[in-house]
Protein backbone atom coordinates (compact mmCIF):
# COMPACT_ATOMS: atom_id res chain seq x y z
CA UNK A 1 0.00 0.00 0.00
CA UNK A 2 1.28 3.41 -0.69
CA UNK A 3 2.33 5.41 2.33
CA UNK A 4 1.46 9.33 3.09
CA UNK A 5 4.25 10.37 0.84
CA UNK A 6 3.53 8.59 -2.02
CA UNK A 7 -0.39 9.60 -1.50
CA UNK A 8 1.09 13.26 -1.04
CA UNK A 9 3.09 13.31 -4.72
CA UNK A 10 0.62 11.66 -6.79
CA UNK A 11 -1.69 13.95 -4.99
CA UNK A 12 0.83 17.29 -5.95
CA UNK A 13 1.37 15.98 -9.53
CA UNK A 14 -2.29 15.44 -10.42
CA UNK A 15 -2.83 19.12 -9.25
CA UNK A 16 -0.05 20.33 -11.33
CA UNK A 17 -1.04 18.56 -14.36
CA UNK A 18 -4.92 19.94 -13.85
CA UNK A 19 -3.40 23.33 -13.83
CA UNK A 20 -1.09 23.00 -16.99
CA UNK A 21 -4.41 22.27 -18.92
CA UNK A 22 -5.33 24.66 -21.75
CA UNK A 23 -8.75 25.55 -20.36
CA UNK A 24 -10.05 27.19 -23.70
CA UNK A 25 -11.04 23.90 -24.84
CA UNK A 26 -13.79 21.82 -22.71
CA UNK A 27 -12.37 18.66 -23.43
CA UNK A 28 -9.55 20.03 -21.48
CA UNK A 29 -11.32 21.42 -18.35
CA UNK A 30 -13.36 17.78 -18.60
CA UNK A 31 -9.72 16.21 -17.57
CA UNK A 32 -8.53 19.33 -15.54
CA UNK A 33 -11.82 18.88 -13.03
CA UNK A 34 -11.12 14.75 -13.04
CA UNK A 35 -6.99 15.23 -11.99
CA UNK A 36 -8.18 17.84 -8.96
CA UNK A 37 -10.75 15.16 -7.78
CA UNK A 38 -7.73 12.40 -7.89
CA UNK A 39 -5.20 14.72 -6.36
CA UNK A 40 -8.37 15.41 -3.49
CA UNK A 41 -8.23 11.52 -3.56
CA UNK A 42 -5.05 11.22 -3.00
CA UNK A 43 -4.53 14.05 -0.35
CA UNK A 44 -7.54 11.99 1.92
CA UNK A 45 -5.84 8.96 1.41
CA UNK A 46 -2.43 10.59 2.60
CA UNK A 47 -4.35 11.02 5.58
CA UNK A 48 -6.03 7.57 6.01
CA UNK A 49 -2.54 6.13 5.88
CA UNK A 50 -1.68 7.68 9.09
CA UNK A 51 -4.81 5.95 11.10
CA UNK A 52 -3.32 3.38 8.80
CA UNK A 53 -6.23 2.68 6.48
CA UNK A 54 -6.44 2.02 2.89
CA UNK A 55 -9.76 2.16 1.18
CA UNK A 56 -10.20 -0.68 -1.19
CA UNK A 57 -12.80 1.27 -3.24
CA UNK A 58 -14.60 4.74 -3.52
CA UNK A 59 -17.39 3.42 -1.90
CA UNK A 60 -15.07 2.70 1.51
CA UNK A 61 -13.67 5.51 0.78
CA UNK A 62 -17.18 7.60 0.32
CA UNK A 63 -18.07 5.63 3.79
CA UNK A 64 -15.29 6.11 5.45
CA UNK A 65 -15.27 10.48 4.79
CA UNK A 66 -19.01 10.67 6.00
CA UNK A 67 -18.39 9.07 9.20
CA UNK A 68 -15.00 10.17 10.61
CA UNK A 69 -15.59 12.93 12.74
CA UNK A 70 -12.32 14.17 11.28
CA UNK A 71 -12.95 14.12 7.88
CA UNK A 72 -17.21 14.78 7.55
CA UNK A 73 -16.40 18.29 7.50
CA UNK A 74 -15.27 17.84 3.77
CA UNK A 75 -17.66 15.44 2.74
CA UNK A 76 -19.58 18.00 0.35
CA UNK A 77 -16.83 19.29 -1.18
CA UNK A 78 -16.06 16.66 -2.07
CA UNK A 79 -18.41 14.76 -3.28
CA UNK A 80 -19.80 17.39 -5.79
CA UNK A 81 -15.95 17.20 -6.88
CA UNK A 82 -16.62 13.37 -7.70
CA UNK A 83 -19.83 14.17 -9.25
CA UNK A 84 -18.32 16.63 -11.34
CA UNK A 85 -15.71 14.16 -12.62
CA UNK A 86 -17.90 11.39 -12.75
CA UNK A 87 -20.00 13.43 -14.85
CA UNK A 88 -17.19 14.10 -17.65
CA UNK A 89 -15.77 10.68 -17.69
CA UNK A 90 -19.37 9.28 -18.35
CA UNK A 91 -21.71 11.72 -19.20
CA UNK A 92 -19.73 13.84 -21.68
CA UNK A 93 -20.13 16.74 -19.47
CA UNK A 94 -19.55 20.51 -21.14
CA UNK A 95 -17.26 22.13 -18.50
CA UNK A 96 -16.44 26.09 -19.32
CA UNK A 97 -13.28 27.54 -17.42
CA UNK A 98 -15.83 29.38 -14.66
CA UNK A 99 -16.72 25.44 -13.85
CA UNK A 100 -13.14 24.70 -13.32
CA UNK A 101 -12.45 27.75 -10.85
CA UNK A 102 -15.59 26.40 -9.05
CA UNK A 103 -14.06 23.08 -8.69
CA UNK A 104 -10.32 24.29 -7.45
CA UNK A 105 -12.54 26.59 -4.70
CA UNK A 106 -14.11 22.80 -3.28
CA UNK A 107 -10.68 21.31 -3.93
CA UNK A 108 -8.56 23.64 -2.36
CA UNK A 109 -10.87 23.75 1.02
CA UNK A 110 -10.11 19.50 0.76
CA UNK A 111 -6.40 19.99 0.57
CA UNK A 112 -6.53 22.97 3.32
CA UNK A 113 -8.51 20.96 5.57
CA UNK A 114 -6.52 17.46 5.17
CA UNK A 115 -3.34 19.27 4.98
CA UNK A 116 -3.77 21.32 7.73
CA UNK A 117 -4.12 17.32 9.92
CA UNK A 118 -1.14 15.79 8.26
């Protein structure tokens, strides 16, 4: 299983890849809004290792943010953040730019919050 560190570079390198996108192009913010809800994935995880837990799925992991105390304070956030990306992997969502800011506003409460417990 991949410890905090390894949770907190994927994490860093989705982000950074999200934010190279050329968000002119939808198809582009489609992929930006999916690598911030992996790098929010990641940063939680980062954090689970430390209790040490491991999700084996989103749904554990879905289960496991709603009911730690610690974490339920994010659950809304993100989940509209795996909505969002759920919704342009299968849907063939049409994200603008303004949808993007929207999305690194709920991501970068996640990675405040988790970081800020690390």
């Amino acid at each position: 299983m991949p410890d905090r560190n390894a949770h907190l570079k994927r994490a860093h390198d989705n982000e950074e890849f999200a934010r190279s996108l050329e968000l002119d192009q939808g198809f582009y913010v489609d992929w930006a809004i999916t690598f911030l809800f992996y790098a929010a994935v990641h940063y939680i995880d980062a954090y689970l290792a430390l209790k040490p837990y491991h999700p084996p799925s989103h749904h554990h992991r879905d289960t496991e943010i709603q009911r730690n105390g610690s974490l339920n304070q994010i659950w809304n956030d993100y989940r509209r953040l795996k909505d969002l990306s759920e919704s342009a992997r299968y849907e063939i969502a049409n994200y603008h730019r303004s949808d993007f800011r929207a999305v690194e506003a709920r991501f970068g409460r996640i990675k405040n919050y988790v970081s800020s417990r690390l």
